[in-house]
N, C-alpha and C. Protein backbone atom coordinates (compact mmCIF):
# COMPACT_ATOMS: atom_id res chain seq x y z
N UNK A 1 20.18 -156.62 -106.52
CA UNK A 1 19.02 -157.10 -107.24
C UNK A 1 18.53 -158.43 -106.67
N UNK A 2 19.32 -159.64 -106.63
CA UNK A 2 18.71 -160.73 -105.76
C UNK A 2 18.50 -160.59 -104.87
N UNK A 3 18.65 -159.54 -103.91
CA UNK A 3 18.15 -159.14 -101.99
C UNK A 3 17.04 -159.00 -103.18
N UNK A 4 16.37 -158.26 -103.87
CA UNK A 4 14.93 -158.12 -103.89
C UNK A 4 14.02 -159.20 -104.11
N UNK A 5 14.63 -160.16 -104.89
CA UNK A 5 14.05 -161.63 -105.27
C UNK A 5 13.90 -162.08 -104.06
N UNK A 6 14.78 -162.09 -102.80
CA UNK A 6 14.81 -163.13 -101.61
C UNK A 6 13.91 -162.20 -100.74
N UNK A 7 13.16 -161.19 -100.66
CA UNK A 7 13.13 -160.41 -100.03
C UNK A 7 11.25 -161.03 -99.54
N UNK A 8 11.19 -161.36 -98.51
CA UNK A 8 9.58 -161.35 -98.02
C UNK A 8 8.36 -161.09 -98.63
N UNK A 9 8.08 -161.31 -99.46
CA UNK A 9 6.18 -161.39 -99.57
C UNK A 9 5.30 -160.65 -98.65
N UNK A 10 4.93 -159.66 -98.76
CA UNK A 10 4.28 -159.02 -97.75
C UNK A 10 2.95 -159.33 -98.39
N UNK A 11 1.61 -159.22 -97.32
CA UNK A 11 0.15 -159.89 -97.97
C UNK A 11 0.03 -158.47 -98.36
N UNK A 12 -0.65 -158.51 -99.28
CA UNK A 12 -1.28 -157.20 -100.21
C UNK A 12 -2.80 -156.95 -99.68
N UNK A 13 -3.10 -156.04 -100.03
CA UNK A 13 -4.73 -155.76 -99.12
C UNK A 13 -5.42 -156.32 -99.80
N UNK A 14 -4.99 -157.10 -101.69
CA UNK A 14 -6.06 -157.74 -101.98
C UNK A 14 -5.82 -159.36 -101.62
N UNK A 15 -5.10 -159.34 -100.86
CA UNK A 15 -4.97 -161.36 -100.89
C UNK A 15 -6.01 -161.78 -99.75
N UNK A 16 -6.99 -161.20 -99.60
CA UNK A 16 -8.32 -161.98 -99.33
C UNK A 16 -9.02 -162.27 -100.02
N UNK A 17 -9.08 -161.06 -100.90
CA UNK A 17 -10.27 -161.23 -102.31
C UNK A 17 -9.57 -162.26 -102.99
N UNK A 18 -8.11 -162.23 -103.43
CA UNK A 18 -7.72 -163.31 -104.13
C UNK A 18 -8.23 -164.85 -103.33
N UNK A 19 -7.99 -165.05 -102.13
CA UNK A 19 -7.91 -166.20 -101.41
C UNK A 19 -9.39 -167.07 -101.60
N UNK A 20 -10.48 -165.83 -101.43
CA UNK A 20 -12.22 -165.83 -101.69
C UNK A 20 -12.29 -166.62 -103.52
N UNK A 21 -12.00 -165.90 -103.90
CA UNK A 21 -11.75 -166.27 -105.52
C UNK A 21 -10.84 -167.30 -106.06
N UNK A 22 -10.10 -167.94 -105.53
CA UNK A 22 -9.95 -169.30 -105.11
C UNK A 22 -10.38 -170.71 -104.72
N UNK A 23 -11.57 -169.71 -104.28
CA UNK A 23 -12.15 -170.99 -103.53
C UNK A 23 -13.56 -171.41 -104.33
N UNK A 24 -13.81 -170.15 -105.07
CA UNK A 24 -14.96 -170.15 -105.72
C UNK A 24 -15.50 -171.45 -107.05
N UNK A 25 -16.14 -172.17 -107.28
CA UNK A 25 -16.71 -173.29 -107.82
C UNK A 25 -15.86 -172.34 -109.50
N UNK A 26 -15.60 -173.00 -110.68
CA UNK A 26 -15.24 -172.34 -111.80
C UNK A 26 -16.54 -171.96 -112.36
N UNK A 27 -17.34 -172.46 -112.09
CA UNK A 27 -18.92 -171.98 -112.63
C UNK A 27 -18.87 -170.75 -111.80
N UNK A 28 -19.12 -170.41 -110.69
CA UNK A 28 -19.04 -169.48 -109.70
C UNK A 28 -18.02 -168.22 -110.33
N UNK A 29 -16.89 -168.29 -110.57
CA UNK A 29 -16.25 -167.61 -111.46
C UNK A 29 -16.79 -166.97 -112.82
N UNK A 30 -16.85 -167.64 -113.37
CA UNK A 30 -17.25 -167.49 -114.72
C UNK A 30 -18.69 -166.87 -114.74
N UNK A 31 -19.60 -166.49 -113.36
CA UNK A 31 -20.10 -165.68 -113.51
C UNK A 31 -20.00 -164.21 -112.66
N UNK A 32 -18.64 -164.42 -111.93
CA UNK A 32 -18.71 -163.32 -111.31
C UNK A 32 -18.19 -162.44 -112.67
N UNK A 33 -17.42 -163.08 -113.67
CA UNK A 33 -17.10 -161.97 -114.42
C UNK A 33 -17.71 -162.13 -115.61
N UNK A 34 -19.23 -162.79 -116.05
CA UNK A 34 -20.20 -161.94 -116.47
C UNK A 34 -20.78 -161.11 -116.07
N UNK A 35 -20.97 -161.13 -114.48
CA UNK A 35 -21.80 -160.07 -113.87
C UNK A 35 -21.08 -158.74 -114.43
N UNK A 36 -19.78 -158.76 -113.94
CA UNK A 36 -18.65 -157.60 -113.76
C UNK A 36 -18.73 -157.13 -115.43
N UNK A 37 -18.99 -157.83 -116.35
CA UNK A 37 -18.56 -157.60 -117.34
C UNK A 37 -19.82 -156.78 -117.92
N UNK A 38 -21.29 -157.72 -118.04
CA UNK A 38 -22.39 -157.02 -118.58
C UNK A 38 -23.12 -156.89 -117.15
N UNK A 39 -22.77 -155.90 -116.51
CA UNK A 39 -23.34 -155.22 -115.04
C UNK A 39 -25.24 -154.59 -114.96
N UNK A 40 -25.46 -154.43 -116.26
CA UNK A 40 -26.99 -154.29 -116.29
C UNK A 40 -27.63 -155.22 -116.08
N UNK A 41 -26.97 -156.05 -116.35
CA UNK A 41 -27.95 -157.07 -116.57
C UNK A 41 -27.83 -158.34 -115.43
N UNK A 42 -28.83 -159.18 -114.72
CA UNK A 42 -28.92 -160.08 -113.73
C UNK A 42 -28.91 -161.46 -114.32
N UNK A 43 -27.59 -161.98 -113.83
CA UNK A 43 -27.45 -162.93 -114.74
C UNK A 43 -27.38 -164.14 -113.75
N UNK A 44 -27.28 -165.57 -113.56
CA UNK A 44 -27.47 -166.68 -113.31
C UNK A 44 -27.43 -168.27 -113.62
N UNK A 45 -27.18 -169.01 -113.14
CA UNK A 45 -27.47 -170.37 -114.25
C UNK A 45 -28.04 -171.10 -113.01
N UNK A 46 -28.74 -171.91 -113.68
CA UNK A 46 -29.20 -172.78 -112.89
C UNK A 46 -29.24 -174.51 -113.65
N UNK A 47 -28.93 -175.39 -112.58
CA UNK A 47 -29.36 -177.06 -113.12
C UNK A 47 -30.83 -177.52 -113.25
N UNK A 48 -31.04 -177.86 -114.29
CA UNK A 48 -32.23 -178.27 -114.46
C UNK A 48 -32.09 -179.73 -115.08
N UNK A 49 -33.13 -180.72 -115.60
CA UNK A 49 -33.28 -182.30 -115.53
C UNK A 49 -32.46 -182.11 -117.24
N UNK A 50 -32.47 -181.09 -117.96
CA UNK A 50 -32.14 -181.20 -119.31
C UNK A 50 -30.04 -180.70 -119.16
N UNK A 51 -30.12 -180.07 -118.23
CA UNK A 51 -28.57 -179.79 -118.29
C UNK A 51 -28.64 -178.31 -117.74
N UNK A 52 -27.44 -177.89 -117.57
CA UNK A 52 -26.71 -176.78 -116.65
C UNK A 52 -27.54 -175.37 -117.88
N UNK A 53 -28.12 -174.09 -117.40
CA UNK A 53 -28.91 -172.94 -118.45
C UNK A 53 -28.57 -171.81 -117.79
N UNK A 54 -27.82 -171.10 -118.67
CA UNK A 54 -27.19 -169.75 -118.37
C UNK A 54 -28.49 -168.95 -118.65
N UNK A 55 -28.73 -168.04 -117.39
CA UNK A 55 -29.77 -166.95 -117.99
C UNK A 55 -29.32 -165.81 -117.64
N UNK A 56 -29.89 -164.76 -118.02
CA UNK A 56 -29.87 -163.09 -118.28
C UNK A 56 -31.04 -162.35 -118.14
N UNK A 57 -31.44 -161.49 -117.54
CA UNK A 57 -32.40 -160.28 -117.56
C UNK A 57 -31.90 -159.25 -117.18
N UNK A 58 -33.05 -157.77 -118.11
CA UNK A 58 -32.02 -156.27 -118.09
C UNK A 58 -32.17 -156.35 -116.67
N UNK A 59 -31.76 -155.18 -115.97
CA UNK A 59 -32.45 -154.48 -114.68
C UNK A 59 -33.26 -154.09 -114.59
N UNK A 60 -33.47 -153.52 -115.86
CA UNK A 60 -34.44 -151.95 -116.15
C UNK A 60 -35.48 -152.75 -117.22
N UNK A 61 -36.36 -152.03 -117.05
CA UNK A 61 -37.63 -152.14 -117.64
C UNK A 61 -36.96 -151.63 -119.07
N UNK A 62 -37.82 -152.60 -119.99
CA UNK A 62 -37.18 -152.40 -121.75
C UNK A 62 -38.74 -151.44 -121.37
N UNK A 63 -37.81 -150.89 -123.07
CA UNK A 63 -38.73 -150.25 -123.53
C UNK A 63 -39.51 -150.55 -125.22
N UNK A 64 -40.73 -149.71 -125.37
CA UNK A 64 -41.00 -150.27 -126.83
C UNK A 64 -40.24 -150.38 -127.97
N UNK A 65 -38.83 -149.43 -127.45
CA UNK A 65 -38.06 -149.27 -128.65
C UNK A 65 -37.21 -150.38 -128.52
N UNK A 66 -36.68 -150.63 -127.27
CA UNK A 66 -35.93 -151.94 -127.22
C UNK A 66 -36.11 -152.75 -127.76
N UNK A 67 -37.69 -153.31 -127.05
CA UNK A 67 -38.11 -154.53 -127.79
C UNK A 67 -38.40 -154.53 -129.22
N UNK A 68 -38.49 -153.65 -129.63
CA UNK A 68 -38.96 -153.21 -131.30
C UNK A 68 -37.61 -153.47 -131.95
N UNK A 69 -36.35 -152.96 -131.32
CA UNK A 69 -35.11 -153.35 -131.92
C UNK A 69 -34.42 -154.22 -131.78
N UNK A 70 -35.06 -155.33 -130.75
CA UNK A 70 -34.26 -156.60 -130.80
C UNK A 70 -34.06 -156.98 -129.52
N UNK A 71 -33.78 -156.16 -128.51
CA UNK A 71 -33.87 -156.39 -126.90
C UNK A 71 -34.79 -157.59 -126.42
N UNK A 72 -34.18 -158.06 -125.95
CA UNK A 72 -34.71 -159.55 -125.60
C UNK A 72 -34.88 -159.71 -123.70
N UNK A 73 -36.77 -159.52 -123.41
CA UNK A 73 -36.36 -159.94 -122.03
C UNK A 73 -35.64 -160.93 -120.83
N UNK A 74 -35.44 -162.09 -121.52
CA UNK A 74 -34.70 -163.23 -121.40
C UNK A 74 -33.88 -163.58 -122.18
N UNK A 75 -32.72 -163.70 -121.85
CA UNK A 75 -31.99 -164.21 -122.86
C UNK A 75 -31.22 -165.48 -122.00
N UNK A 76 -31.65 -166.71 -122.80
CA UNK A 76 -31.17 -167.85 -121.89
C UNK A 76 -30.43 -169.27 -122.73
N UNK A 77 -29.46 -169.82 -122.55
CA UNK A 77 -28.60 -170.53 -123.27
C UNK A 77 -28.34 -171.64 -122.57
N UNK A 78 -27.48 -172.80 -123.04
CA UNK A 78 -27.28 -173.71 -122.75
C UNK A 78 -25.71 -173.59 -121.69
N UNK A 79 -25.33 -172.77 -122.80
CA UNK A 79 -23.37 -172.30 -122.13
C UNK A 79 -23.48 -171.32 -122.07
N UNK A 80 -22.10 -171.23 -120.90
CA UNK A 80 -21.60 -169.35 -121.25
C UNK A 80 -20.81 -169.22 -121.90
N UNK A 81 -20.21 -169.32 -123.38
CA UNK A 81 -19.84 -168.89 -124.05
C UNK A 81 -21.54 -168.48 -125.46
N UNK A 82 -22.44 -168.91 -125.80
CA UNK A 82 -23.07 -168.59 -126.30
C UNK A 82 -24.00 -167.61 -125.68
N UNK A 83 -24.22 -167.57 -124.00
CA UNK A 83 -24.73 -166.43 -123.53
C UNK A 83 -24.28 -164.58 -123.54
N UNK A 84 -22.80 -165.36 -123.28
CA UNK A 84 -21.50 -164.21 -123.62
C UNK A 84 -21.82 -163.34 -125.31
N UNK A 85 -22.31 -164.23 -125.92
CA UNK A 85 -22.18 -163.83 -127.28
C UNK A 85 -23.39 -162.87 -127.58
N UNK A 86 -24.36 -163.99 -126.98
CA UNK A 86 -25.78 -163.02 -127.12
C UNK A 86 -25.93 -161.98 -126.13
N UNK A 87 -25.44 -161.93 -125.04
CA UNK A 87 -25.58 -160.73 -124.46
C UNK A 87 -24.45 -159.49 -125.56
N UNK A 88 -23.42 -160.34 -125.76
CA UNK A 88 -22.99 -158.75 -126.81
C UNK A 88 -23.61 -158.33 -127.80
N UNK A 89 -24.54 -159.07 -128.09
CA UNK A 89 -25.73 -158.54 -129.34
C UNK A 89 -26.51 -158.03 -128.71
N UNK A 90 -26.46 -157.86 -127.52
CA UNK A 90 -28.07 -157.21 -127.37
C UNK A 90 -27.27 -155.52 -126.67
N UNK A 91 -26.10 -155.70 -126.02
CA UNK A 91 -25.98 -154.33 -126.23
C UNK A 91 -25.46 -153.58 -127.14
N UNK A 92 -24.91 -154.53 -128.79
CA UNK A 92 -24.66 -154.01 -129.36
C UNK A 92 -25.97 -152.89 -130.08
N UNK A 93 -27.14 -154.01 -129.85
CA UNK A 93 -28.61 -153.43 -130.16
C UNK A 93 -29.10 -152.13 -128.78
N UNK A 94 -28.56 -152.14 -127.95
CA UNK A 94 -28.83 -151.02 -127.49
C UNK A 94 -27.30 -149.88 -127.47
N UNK A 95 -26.45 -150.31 -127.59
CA UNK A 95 -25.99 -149.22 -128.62
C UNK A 95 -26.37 -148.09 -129.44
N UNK A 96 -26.60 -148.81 -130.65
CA UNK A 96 -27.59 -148.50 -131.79
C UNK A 96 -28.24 -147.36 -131.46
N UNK A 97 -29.42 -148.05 -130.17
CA UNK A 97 -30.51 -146.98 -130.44
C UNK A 97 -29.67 -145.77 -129.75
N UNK A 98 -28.81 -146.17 -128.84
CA UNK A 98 -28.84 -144.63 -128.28
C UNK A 98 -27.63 -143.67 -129.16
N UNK A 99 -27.20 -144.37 -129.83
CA UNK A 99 -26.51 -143.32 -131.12
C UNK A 99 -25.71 -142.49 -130.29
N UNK A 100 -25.34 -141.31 -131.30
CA UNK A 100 -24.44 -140.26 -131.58
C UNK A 100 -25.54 -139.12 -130.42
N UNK A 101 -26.75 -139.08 -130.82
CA UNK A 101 -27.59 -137.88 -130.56
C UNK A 101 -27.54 -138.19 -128.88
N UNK A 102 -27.02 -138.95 -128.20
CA UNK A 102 -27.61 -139.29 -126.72
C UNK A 102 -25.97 -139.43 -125.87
């Protein structure tokens, strides 16, 4: 059992991606896995003179029902934890529409 503890480290095929993701800014992070997380949607932040603004847009063209149910073409925040939040409301709102029947 300890030969296996002492035993070499071999690089794994992902220890580049790990090494890349390492290096990445924690802002930089924290949106690769909003992207990964809500993937419809094009997400971003940018610095502006008032402070750091998380934004969001679908991919796809809303529709009347979207917007009729709450779908929001922008959805833009101060943090990502309140962007995080509102993006889960908005697919909880497209949820909804597409129901059981779809």
């Amino acid at each position: 059992m300890f030969e296996l503890l002492r035993a070499p480290v071999e690089p794994t095929a992902h220890a580049s991606e790990i090494a890349a993701w390492l290096r990445l800014d924690v802002r930089d992070r924290q949106l690769v896995v909003l992207r990964n997380t809500f993937h419809p949607w094009q997400i971003a932040y940018t610095l502006t003179a008032a402070g750091l603004v998380w934004r969001a847009e679908p991919s796809w063209r809303l529709t009347l029902e979207e917007v009729t149910a709450g779908v929001r073409r922008i959805v833009e925040c101060r943090n990502l934890i309140d962007l995080m939040a509102d993006l889960a409301d908005q697919v909880a709102i497209i949820q909804r529409l597409a129901g059981p029947h779809r």
